[in-house]
C-alpha atoms as a PDB file:
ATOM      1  CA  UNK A   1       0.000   0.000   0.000  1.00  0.00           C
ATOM      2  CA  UNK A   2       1.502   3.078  -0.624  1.00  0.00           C
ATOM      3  CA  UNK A   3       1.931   6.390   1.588  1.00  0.00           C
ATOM      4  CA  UNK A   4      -1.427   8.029  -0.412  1.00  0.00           C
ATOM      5  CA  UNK A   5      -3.544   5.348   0.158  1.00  0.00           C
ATOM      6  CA  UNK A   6      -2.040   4.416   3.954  1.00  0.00           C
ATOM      7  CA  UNK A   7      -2.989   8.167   4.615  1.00  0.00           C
ATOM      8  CA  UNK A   8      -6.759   8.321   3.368  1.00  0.00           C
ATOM      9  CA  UNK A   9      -6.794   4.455   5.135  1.00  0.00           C
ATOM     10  CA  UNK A  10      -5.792   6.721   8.386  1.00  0.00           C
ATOM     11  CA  UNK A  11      -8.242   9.661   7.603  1.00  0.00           C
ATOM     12  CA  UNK A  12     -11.188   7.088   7.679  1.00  0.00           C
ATOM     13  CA  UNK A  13     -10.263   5.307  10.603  1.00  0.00           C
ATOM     14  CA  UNK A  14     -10.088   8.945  12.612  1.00  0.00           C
ATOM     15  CA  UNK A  15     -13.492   9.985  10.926  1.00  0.00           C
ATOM     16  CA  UNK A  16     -15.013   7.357  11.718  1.00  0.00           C
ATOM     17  CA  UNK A  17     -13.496   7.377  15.013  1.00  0.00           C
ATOM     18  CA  UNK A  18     -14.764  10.938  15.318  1.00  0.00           C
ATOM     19  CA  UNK A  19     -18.191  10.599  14.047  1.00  0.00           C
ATOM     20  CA  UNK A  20     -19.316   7.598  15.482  1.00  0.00           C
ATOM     21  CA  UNK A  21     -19.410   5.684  12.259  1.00  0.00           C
ATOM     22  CA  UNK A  22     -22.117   7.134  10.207  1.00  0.00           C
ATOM     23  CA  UNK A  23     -24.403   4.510   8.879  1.00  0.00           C
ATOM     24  CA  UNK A  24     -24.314   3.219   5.524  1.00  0.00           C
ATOM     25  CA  UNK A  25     -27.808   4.158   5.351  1.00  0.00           C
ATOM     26  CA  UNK A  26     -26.117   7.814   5.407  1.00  0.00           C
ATOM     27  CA  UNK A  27     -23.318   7.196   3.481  1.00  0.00           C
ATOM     28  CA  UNK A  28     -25.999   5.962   0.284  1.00  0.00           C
ATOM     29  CA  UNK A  29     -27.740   9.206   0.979  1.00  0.00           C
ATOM     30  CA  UNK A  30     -24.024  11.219   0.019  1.00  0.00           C
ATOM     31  CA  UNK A  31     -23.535   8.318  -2.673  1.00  0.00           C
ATOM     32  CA  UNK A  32     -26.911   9.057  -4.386  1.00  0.00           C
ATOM     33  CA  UNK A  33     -26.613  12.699  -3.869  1.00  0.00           C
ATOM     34  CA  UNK A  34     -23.181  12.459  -6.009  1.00  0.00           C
ATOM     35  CA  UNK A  35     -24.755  10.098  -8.499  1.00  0.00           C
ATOM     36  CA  UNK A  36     -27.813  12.768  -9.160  1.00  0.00           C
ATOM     37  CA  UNK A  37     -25.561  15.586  -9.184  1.00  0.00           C
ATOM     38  CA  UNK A  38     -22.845  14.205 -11.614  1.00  0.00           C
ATOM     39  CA  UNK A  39     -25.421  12.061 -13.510  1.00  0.00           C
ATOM     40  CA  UNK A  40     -24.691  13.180 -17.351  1.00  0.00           C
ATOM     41  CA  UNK A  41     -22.614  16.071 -16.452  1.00  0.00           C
ATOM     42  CA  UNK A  42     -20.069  17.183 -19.309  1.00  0.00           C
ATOM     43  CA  UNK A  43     -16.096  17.350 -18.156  1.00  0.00           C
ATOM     44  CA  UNK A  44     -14.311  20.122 -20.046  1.00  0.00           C
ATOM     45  CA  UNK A  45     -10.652  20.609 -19.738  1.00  0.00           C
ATOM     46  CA  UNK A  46      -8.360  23.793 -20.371  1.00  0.00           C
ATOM     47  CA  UNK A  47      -4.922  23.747 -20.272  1.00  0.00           C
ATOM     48  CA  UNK A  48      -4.020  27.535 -19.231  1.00  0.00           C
ATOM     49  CA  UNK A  49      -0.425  26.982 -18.981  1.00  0.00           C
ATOM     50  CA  UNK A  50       1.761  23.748 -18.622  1.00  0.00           C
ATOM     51  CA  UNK A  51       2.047  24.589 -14.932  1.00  0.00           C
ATOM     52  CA  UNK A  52      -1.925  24.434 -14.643  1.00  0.00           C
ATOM     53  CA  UNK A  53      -4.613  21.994 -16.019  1.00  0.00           C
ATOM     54  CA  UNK A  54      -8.500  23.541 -15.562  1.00  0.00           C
ATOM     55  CA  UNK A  55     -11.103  20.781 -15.143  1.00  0.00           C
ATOM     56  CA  UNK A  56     -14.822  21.862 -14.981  1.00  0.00           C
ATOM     57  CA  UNK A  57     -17.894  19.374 -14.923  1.00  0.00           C
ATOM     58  CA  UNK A  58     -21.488  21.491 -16.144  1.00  0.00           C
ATOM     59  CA  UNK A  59     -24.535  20.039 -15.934  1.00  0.00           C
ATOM     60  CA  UNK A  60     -27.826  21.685 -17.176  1.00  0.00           C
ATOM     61  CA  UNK A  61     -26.173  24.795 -17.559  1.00  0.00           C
ATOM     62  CA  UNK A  62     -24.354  25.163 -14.604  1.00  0.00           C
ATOM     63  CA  UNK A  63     -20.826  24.760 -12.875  1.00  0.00           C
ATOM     64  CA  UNK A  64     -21.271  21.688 -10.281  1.00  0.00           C
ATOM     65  CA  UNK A  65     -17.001  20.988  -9.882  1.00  0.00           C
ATOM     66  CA  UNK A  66     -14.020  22.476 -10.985  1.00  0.00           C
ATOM     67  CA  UNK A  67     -10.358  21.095 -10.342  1.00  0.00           C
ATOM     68  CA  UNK A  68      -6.858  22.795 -11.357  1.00  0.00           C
ATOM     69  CA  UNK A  69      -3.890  20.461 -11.062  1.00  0.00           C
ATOM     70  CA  UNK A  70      -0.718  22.802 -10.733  1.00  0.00           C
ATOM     71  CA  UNK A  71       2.573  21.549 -11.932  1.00  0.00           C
ATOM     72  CA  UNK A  72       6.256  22.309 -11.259  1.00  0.00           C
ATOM     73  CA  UNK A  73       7.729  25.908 -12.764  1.00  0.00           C
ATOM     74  CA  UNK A  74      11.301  25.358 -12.554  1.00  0.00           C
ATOM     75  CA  UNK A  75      11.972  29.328 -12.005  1.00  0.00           C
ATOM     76  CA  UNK A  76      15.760  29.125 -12.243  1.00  0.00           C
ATOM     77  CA  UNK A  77      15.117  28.706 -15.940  1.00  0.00           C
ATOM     78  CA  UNK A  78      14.363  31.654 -18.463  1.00  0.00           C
ATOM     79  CA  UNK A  79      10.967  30.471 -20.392  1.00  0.00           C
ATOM     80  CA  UNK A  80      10.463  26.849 -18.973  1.00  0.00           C
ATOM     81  CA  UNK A  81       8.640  25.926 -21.827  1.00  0.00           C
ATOM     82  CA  UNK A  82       8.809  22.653 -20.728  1.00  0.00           C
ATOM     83  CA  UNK A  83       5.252  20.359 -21.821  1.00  0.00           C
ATOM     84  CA  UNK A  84       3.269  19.262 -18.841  1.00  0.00           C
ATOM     85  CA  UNK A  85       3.881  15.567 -19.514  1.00  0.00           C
ATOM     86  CA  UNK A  86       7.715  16.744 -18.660  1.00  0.00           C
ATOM     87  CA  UNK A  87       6.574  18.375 -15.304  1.00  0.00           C
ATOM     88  CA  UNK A  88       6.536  17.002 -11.693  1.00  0.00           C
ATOM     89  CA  UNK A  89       3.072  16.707 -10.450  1.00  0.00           C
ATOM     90  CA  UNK A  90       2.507  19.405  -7.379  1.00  0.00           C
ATOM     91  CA  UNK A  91      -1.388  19.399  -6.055  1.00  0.00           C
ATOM     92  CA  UNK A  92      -4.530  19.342  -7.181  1.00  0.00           C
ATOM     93  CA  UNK A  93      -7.388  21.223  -5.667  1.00  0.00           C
ATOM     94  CA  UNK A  94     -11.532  20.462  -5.775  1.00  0.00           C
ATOM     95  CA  UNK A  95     -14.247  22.666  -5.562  1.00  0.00           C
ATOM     96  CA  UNK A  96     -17.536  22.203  -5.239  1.00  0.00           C
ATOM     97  CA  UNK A  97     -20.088  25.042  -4.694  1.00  0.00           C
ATOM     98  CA  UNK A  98     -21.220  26.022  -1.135  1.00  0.00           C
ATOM     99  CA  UNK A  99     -24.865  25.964  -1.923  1.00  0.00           C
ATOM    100  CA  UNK A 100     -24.847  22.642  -2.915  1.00  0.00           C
ATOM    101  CA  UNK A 101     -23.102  21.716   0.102  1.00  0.00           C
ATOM    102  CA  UNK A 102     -25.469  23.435   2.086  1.00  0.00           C
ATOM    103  CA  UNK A 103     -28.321  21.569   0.529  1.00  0.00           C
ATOM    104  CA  UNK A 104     -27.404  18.162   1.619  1.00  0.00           C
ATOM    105  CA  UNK A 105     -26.578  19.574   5.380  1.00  0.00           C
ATOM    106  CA  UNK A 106     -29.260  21.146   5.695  1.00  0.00           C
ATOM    107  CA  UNK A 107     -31.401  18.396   3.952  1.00  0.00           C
ATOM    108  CA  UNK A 108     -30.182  15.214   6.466  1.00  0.00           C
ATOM    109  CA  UNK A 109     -28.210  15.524   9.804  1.00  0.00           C
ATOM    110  CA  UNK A 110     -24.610  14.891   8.770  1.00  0.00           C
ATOM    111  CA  UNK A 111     -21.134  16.741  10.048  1.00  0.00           C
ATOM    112  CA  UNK A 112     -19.777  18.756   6.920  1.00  0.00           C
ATOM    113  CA  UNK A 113     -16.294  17.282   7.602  1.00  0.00           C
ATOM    114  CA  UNK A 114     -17.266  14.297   7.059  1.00  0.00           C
ATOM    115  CA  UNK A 115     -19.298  14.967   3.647  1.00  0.00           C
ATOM    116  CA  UNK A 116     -16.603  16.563   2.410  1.00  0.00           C
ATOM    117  CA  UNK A 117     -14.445  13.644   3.051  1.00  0.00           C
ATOM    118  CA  UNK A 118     -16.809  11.391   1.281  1.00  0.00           C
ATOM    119  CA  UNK A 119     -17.056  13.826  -1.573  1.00  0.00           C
ATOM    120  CA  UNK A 120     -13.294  13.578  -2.278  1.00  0.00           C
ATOM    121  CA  UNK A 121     -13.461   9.630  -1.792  1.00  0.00           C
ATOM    122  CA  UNK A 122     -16.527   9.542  -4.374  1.00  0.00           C
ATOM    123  CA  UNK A 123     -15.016  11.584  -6.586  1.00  0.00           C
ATOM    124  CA  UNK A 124     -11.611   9.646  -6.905  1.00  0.00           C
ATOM    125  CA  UNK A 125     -13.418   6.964  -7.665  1.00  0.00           C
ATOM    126  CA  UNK A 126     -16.079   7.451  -9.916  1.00  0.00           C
ATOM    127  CA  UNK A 127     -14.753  10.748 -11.763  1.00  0.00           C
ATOM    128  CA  UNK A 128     -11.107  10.926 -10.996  1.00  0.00           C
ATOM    129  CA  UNK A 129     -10.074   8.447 -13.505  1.00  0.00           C
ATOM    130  CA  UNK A 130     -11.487  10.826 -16.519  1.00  0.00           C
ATOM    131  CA  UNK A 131      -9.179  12.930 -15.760  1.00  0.00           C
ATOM    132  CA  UNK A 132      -6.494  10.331 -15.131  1.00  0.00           C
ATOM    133  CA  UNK A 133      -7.132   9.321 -19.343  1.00  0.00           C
ATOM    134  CA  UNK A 134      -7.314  13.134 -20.247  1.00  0.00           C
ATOM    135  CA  UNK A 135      -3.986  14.040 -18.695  1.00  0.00           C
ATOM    136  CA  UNK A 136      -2.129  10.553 -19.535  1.00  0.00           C
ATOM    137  CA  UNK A 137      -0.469   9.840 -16.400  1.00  0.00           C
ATOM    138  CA  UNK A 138      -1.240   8.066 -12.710  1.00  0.00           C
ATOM    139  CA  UNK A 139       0.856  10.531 -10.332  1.00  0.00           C
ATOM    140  CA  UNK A 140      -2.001  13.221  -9.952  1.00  0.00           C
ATOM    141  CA  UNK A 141      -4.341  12.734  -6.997  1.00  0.00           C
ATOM    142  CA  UNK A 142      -6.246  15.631  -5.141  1.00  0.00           C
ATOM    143  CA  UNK A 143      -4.967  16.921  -2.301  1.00  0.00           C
ATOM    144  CA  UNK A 144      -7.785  19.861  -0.783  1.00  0.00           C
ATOM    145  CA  UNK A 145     -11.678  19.937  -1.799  1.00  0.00           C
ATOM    146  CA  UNK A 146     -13.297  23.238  -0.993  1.00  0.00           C
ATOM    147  CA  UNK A 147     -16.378  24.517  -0.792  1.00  0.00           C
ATOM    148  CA  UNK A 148     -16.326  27.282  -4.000  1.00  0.00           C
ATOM    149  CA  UNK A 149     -18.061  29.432  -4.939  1.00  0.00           C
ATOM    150  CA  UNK A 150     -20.389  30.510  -2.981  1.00  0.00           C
ATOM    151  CA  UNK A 151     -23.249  29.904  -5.062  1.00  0.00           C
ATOM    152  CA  UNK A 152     -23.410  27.631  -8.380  1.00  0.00           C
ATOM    153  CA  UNK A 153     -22.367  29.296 -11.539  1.00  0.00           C
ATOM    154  CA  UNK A 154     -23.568  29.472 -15.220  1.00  0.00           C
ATOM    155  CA  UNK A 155     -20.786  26.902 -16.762  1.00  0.00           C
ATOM    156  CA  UNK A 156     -18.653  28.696 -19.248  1.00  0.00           C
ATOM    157  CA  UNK A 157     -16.955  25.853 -21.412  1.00  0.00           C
ATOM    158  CA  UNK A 158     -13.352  27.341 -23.277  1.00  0.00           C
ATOM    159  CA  UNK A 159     -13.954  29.035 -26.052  1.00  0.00           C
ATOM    160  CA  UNK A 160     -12.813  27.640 -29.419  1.00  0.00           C
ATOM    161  CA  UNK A 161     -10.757  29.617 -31.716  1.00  0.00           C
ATOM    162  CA  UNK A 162     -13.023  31.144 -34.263  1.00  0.00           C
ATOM    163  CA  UNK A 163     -12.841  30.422 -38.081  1.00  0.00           C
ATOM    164  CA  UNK A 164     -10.705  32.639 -40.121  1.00  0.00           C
ATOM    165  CA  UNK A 165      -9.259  34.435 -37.427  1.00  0.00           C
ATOM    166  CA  UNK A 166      -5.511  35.417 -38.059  1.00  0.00           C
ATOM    167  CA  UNK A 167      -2.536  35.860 -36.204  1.00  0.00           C
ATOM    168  CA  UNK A 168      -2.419  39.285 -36.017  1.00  0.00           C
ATOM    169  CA  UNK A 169      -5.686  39.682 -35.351  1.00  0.00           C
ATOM    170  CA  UNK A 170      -4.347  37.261 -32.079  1.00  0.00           C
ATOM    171  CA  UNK A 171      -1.544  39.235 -31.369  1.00  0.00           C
ATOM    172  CA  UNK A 172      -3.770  42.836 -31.327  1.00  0.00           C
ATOM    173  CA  UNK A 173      -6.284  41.582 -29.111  1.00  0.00           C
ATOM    174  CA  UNK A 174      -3.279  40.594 -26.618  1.00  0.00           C
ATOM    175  CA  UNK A 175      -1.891  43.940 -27.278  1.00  0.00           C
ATOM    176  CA  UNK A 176      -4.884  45.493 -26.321  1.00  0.00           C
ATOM    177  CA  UNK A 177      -5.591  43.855 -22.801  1.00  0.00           C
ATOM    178  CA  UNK A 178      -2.082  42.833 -21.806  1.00  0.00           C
ATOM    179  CA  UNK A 179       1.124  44.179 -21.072  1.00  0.00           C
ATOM    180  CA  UNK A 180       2.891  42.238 -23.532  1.00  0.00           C
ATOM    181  CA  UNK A 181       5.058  43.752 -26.752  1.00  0.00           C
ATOM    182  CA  UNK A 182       4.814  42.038 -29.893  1.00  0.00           C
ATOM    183  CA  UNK A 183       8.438  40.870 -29.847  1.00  0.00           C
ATOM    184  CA  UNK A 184       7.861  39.339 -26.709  1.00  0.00           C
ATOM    185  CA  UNK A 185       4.656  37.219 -28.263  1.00  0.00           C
ATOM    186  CA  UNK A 186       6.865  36.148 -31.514  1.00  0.00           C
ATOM    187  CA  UNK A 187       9.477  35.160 -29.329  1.00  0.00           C
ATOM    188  CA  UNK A 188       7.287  33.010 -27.140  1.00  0.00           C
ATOM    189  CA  UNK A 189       5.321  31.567 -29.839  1.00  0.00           C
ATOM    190  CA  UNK A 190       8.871  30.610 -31.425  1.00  0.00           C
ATOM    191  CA  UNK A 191       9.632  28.718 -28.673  1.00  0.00           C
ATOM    192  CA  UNK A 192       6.450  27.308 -27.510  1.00  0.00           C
ATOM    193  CA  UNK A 193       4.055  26.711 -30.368  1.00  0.00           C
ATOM    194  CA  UNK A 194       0.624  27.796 -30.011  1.00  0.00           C
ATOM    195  CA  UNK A 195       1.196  30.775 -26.846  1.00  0.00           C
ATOM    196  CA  UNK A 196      -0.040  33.241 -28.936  1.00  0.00           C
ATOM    197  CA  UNK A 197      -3.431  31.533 -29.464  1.00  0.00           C
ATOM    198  CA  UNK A 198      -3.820  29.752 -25.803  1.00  0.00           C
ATOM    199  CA  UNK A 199      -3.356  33.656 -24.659  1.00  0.00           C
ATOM    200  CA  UNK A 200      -5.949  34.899 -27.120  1.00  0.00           C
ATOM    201  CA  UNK A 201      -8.472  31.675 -25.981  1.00  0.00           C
ATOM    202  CA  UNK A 202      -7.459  32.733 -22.366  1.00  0.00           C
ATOM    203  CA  UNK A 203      -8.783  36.283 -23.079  1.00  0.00           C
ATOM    204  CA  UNK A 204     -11.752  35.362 -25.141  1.00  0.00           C
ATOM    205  CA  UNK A 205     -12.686  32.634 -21.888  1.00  0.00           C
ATOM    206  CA  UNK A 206     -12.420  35.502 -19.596  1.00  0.00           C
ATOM    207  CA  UNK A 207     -14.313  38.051 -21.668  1.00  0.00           C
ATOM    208  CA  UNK A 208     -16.873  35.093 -21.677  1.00  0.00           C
ATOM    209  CA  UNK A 209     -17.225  34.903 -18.402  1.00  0.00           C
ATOM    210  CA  UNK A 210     -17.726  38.529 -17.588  1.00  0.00           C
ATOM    211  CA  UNK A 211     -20.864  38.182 -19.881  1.00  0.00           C
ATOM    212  CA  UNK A 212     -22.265  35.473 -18.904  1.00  0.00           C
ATOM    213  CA  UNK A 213     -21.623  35.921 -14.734  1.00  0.00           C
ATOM    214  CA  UNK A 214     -21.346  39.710 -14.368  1.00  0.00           C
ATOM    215  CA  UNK A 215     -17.825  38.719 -12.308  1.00  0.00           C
END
């Protein structure tokens, strides 16, 4: 067994321990909960930089999980345009909305630690390993869920890059809304392929997002 799995073998016992072993009447009630709430919900993923993977998972219209695995920046080097697949694996973080959190607690009489816990466990087991076959490797694992946003969201897919568009027409959007030159955005996209459109997505996302959230 290794030290991951030894520690969440721990975490149980000491929940458990702690909450006088809630019923597996009580844990179905979480299980089904999860089931309902993931139940033909659409992943999308967004690589904003090779340090960061963005997961979200919309269903109906709205936001119901997000993730962002972070990866290692090796910041003694000038441009680590290293790929991700090249990267050491650092954390990766859950959120779930507050609201919906609030709904189960306030719904059936369970300690919040303790659904959180069994969100995480749920989670790495029914819609971890999606992510797992997205990313193409086995040494990411979550390490933190928390309860974000406040309130469920409108989900706001990325953007796809529209037809026709050209790269200058990239470069003086970026121009426009960031403090970058135009030598510096060559320079970049000469040696990582494709940073001149992932910015201009980035932007597009975000301007997205202001439209359809007001935030």
């Amino acid at each position: 067994m290794n030290l991951r799995n030894n520690i969440k073998k721990i975490l149980k016992e000491e929940v458990n321990e702690i909450y006088s072993k809630p019923s597996e009447k009580m844990d179905r009630i979480i299980e089904t909960w999860l089931e309902k709430l993931f139940s033909g919900a659409k992943m999308y993923h967004e690589e904003t930089w090779n340090t960061r993977h963005d997961f979200e998972w919309c269903n109906n219209g709205l936001e119901v999980a997000s993730m962002i695995l972070f990866f290692n920046d090796d910041e003694d080097v000038y441009d680590d345009n290293r790929p991700t697949s090249e990267r050491e694996f650092e954390r990766g973080s859950l959120s779930i909305p507050k609201s919906l959190i609030d709904d189960l607690v306030n719904y059936v009489p369970i300690r919040r630690n303790y659904l959180r816990y069994k969100v995480e466990e749920w989670f790495d087991d029914n819609i971890f390993p999606s992510v797992i076959d997205k990313m193409g490797r086995t040494d990411i694992h979550i390490e933190e869920i928390n309860e974000y946003p406040e309130k469920v969201e409108v989900c706001v897919p990325p953007v796809e890059k529209p037809e026709g568009v050209t790269e200058d027409e990239m470069i003086d959007l970026i121009l426009k809304t960031t403090l970058f030159k135009r030598d510096d955005l060559l320079r970049r996209e000469k040696n990582e392929p494709g940073f001149i459109e992932k910015i201009y997505l980035g932007k597009l996302h975000n301007a997205e997002i202001e439209r359809l959230r007001g935030n």
